[in-house]
Protein backbone atom coordinates (compact mmCIF):
# COMPACT_ATOMS: atom_id res chain seq x y z
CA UNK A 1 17.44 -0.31 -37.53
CA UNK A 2 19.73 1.47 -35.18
CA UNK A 3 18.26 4.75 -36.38
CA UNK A 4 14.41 3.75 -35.73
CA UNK A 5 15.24 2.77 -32.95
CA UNK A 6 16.68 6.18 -32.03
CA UNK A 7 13.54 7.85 -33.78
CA UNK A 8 11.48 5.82 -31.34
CA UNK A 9 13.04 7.02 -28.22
CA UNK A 10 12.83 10.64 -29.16
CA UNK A 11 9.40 10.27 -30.01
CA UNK A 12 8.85 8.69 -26.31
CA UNK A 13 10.90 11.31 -24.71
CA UNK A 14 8.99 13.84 -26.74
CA UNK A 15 5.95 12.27 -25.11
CA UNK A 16 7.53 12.42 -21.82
CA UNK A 17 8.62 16.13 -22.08
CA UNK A 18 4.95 17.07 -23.40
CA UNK A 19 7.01 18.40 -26.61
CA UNK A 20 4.86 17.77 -30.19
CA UNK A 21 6.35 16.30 -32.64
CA UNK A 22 7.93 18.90 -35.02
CA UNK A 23 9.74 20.32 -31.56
CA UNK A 24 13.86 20.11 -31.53
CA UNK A 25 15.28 18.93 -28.70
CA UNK A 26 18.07 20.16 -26.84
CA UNK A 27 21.02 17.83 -25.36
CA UNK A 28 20.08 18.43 -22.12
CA UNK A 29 16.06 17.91 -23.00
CA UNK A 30 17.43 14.73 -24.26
CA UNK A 31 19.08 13.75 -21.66
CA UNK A 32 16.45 14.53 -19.64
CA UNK A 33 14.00 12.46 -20.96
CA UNK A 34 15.64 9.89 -21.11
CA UNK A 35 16.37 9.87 -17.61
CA UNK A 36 12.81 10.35 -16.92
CA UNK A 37 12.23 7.25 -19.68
CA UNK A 38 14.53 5.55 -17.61
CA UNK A 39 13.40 5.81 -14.21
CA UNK A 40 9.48 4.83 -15.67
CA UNK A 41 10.92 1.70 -16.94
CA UNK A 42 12.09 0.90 -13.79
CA UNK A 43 8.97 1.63 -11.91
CA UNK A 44 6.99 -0.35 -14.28
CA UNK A 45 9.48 -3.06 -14.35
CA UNK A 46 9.29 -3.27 -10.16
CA UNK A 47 5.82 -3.06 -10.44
CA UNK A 48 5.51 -6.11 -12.49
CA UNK A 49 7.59 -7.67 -10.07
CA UNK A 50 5.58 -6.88 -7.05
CA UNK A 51 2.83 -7.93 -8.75
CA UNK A 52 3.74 -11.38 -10.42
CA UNK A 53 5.12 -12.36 -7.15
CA UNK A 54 1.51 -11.15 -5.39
CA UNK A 55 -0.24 -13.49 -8.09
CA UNK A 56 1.54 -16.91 -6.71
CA UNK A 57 1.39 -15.83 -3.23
CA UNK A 58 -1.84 -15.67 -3.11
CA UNK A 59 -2.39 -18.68 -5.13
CA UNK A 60 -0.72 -20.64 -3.01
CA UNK A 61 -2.71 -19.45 0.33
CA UNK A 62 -5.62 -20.04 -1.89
CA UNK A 63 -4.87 -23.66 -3.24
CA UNK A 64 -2.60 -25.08 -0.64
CA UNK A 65 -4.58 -23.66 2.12
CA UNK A 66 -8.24 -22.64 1.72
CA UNK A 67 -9.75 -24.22 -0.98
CA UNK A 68 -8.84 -27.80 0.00
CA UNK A 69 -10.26 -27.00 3.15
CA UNK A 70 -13.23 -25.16 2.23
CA UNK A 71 -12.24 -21.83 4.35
CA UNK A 72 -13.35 -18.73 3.38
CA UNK A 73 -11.57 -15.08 3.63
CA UNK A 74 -13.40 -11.52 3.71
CA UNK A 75 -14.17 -9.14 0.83
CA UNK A 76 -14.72 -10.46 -2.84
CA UNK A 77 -12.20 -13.51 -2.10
CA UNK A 78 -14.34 -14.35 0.14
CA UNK A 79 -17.67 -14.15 -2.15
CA UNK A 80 -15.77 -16.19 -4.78
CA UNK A 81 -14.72 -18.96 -1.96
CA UNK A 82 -18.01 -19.04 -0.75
CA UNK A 83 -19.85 -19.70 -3.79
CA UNK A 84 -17.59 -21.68 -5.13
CA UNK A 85 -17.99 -24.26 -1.85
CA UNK A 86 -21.79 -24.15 -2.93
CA UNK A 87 -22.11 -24.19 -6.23
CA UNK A 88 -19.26 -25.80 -7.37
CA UNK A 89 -18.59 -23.16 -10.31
CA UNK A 90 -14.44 -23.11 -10.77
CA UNK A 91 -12.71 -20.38 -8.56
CA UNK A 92 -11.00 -18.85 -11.82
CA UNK A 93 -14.05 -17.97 -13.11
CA UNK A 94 -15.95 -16.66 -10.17
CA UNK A 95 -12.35 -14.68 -9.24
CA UNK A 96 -13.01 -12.92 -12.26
CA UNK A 97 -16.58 -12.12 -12.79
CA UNK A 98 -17.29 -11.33 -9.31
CA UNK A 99 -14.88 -8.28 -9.66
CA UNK A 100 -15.56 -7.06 -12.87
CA UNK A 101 -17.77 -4.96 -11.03
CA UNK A 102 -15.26 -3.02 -9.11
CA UNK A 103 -13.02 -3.09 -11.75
CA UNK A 104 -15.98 -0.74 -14.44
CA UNK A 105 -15.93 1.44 -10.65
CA UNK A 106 -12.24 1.58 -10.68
CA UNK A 107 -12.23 2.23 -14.35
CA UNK A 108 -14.53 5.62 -13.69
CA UNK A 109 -13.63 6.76 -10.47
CA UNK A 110 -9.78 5.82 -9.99
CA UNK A 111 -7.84 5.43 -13.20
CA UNK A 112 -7.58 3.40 -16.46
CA UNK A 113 -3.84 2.36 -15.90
CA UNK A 114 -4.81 1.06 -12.17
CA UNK A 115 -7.75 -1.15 -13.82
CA UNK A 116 -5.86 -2.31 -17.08
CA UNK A 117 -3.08 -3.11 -13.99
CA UNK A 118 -5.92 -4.74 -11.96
CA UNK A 119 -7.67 -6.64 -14.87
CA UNK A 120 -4.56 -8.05 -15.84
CA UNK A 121 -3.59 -9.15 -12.34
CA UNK A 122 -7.43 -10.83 -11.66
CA UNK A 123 -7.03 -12.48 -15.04
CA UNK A 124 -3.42 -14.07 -14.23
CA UNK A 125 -4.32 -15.32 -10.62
CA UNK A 126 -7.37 -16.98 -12.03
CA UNK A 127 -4.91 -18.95 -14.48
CA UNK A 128 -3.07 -19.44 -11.81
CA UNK A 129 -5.48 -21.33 -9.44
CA UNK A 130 -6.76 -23.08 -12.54
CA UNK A 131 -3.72 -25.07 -13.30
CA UNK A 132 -0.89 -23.90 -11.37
CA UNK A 133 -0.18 -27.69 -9.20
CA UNK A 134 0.32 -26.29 -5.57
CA UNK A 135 -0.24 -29.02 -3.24
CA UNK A 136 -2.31 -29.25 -0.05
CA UNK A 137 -0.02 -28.10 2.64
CA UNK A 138 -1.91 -29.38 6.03
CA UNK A 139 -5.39 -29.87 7.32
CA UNK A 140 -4.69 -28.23 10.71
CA UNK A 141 -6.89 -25.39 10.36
CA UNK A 142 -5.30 -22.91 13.08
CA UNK A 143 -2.15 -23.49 10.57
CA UNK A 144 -4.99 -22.81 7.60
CA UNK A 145 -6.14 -19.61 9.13
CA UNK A 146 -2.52 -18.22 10.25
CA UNK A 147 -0.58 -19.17 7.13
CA UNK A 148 -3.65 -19.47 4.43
CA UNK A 149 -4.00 -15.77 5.51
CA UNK A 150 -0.78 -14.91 5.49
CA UNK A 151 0.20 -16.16 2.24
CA UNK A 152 -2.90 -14.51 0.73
CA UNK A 153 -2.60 -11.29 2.76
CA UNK A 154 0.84 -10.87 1.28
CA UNK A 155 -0.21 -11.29 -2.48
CA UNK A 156 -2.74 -8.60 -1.80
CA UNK A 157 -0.42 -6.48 0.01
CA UNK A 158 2.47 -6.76 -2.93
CA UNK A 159 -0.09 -6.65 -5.86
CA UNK A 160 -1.14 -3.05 -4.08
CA UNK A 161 2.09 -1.82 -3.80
CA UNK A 162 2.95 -2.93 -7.48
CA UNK A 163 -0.34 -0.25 -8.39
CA UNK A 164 -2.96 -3.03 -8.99
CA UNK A 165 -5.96 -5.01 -6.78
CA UNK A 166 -6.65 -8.65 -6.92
CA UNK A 167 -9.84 -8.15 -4.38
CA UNK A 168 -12.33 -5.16 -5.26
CA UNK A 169 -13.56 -4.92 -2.25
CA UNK A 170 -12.07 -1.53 -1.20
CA UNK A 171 -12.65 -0.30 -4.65
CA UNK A 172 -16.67 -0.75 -3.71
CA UNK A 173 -15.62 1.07 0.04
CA UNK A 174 -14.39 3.91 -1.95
CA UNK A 175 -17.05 4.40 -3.88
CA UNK A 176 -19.77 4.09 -1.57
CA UNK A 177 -17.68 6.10 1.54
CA UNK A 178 -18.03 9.30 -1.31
CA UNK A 179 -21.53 9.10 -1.18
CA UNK A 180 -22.24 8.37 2.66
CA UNK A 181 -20.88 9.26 5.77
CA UNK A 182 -19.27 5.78 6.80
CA UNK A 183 -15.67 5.47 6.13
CA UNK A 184 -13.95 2.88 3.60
CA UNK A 185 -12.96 1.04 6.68
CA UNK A 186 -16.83 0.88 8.19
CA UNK A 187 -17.85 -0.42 4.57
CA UNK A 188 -15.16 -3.24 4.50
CA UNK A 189 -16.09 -4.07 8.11
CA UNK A 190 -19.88 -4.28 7.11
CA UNK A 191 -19.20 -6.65 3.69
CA UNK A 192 -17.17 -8.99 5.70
CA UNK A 193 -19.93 -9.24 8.43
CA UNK A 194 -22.29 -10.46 6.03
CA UNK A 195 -20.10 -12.95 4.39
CA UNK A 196 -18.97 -14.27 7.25
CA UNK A 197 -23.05 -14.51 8.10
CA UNK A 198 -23.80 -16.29 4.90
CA UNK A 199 -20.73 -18.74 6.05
CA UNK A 200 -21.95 -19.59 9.45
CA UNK A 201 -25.39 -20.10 7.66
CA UNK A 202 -24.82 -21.74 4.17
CA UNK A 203 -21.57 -24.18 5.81
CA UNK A 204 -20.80 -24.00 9.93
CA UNK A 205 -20.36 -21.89 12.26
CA UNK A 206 -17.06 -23.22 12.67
CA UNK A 207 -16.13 -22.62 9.06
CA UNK A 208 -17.02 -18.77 9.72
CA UNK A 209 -15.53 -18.65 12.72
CA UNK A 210 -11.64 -19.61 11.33
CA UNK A 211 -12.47 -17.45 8.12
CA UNK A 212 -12.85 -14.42 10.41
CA UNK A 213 -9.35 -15.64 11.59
CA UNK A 214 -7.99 -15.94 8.14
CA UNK A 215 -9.37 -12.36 7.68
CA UNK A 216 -7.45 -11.23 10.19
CA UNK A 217 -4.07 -12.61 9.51
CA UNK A 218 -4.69 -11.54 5.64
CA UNK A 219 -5.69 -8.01 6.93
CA UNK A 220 -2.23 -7.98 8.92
CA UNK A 221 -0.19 -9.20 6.28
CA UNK A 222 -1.96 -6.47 3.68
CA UNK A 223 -0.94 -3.87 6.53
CA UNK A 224 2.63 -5.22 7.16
CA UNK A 225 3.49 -5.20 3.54
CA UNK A 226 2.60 -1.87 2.32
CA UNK A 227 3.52 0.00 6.02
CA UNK A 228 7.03 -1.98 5.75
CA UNK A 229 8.92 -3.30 8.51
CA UNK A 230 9.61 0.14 9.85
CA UNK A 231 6.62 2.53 10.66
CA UNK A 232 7.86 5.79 10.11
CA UNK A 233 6.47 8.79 12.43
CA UNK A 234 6.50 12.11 11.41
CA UNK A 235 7.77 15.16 14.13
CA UNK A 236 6.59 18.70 14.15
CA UNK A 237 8.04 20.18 16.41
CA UNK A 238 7.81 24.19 18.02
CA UNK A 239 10.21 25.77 20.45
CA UNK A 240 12.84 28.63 20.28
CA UNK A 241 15.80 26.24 20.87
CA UNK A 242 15.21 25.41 17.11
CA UNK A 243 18.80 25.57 15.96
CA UNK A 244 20.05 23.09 19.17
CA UNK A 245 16.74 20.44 18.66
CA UNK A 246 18.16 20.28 14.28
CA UNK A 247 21.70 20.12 15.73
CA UNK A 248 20.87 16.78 17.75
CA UNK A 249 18.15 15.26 15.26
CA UNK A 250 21.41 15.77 12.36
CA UNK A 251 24.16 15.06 14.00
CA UNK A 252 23.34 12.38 16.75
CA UNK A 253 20.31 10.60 14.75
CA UNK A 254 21.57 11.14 11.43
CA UNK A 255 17.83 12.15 9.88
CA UNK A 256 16.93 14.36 7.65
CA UNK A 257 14.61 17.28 8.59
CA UNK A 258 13.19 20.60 7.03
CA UNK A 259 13.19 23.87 8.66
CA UNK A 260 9.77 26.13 8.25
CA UNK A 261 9.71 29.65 9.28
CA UNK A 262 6.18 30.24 11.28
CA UNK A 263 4.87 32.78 13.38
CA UNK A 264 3.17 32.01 17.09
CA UNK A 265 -0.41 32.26 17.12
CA UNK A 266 -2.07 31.39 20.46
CA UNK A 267 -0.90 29.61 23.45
CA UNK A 268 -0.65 29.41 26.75
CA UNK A 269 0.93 33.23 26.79
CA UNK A 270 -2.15 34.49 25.03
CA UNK A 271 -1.35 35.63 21.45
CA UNK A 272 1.64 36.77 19.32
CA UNK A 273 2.88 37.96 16.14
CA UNK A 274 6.50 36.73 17.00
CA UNK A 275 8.12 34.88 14.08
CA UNK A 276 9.55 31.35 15.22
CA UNK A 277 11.06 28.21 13.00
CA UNK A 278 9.50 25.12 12.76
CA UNK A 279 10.87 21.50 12.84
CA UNK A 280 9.69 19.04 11.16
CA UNK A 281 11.17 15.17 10.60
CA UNK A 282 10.68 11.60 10.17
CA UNK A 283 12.03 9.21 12.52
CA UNK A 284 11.02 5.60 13.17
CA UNK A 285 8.47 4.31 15.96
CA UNK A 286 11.76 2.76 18.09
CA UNK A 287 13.33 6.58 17.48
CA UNK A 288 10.48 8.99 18.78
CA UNK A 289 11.20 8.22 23.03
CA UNK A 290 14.95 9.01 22.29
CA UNK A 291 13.68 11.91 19.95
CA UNK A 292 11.19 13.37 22.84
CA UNK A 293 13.72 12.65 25.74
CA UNK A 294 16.54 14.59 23.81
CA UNK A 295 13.50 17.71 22.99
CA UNK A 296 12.58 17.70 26.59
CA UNK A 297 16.31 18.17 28.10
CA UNK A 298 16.92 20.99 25.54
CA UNK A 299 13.16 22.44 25.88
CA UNK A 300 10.66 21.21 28.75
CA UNK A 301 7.92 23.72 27.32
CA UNK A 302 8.27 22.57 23.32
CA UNK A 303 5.50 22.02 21.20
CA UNK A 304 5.59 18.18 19.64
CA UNK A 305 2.77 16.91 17.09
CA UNK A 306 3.23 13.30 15.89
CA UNK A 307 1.77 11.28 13.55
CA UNK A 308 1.82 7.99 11.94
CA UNK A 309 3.00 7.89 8.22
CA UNK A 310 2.38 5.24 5.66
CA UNK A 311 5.07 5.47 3.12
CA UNK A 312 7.97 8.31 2.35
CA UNK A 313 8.98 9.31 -1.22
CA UNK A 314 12.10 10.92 -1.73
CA UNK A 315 13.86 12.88 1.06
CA UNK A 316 16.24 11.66 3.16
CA UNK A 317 14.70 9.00 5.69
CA UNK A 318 17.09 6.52 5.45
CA UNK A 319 20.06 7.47 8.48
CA UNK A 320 23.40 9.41 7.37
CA UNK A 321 26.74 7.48 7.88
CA UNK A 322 27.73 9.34 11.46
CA UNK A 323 30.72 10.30 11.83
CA UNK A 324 32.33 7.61 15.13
């Protein structure tokens, strides 16, 4: 057993490694797959993670807040909600079949690991409002809209970051922004508007006007969970006091940065050939006055470009221990 096992794992790493089948391996090929083996486990294993946890927090905005209430939220949540308050059809099956199409979309325009991901996802948080017992919370519904939205908002948000959708909504903005001039964020904003339309008409006004407050708070959440609690800003930065600007942004920030070599073009002194490095870093959105302050003492006439960043891979963005 032992040595199937083994057999197994080469034939993985071979996989890996893009080796065929009748290749030898090395000791250091082996190694490095299996490091590489190693390292997809984990992300796979985190991504489950993210994702399970997604699946009851948004079940629980769903059945503790919304549904007892009859509040709606946005996208194709919000479809399933809303035709679920008027036909009565069961919220597991509407969850499902009301994104299958953005799931065939996803299937053909994004990736077939995302929508296996995705399917699976849609398919445990509908068996998760069918008989998972979460209990009605409260009928207040400015506590509906804030929480409702923020629970739900969150299992979006993780389920995203764990590579998988439990709304298809932004699939459908993707789509459609590739064959029109309106952005995915004009196409969201356009769904929701007519949902929210069909609310005030089919139920209240009322009802349509706390959903669009749900929205929001789920739209936040989303935002907050896969931007983090930091928002990191990125820092290019152009001046001939290059080597005193890295000194500071090393040794008094303790960040990370990467040195280009660039030549001027055109500025204020007309043209030039003259070769000049190039700073670039990432600092966080409470870092970037003391950043510019400190740039501005060493060089009034630098050139700073910055620019909000989602996510960082890699690199060095968390700060170095400084020396005291």
């Amino acid at each position: 057993m032992p040595f199937k096992r083994y057999n197994i794992l080469i034939y993985e790493i071979k996989k890996i490694l893009g080796k065929k089948d009748e290749d030898i391996l090395t000791q250091y090929e082996i190694a490095k797959g299996f490091w590489r083996l190693k390292k997809t486990v984990s992300r796979e294993l985190k991504s489950g993670a993210l994702i399970l946890i997604g699946i009851f927090s948004a079940g629980f905005g769903l059945k503790g807040f919304l549904i007892p209430n009859q509040l709606i939220d946005g996208g194709a949540m919000g479809v399933s909600l809303l035709v679920n308050s008027e036909s009565g059809i069961p919220l597991s099956l509407l969850i499902v079949f009301i994104n299958l199409p953005f799931l065939v979309i996803a299937w053909k325009q994004i990736s077939k690991i995302f929508s296996i991901k995705s399917i699976v996802a849609i398919s445990l948080l509908a068996v998760v409002v069918a008989f998972f017992p979460y209990g009605t919370v409260t009928q207040d519904k400015l506590l509906i809209a804030v929480f409702g939205g923020f629970f739900l908002g969150a299992g979006i948000g993780l389920c995203i970051r764990g590579g998988a959708v439990i709304d298809g909504t932004e699939i459908l903005a993707i789509f459609l922004s590739r064959k029109n001039s309106l952005s995915v964020g004009d196409f969201i904003l356009i769904f929701n508007i007519i949902i929210f339309s069909f609310a005030a008409y089919l139920i209240n006004l009322e009802t349509a006007l706390y959903s669009v407050l749900i929205y929001m708070a789920a739209s936040r959440t989303v935002d907050f969970i896969l931007e983090g609690i930091e928002e990191f800003i990125g820092v290019t930065i152009i001046s001939p006091h290059c080597r005193e600007i890295s000194e500071f942004i090393k040794e008094k920030m303790g960040r990370g940065l990467t040195v280009y070599s660039g030549k001027k073009g055109y500025g204020k002194r007309g043209e030039t050939d003259k070769s000049i490095d190039i700073l670039f870093t990432v600092v966080t959105r409470l870092e970037i006055s003391r950043l510019t302050n400190e740039i501005e003492k060493i060089d009034p006439h630098a050139f700073i470009v910055t620019h909000s960043i989602r996510d960082t891979i890699g690199g060095m963005v968390k700060k170095k221990p400084l020396p005291h």
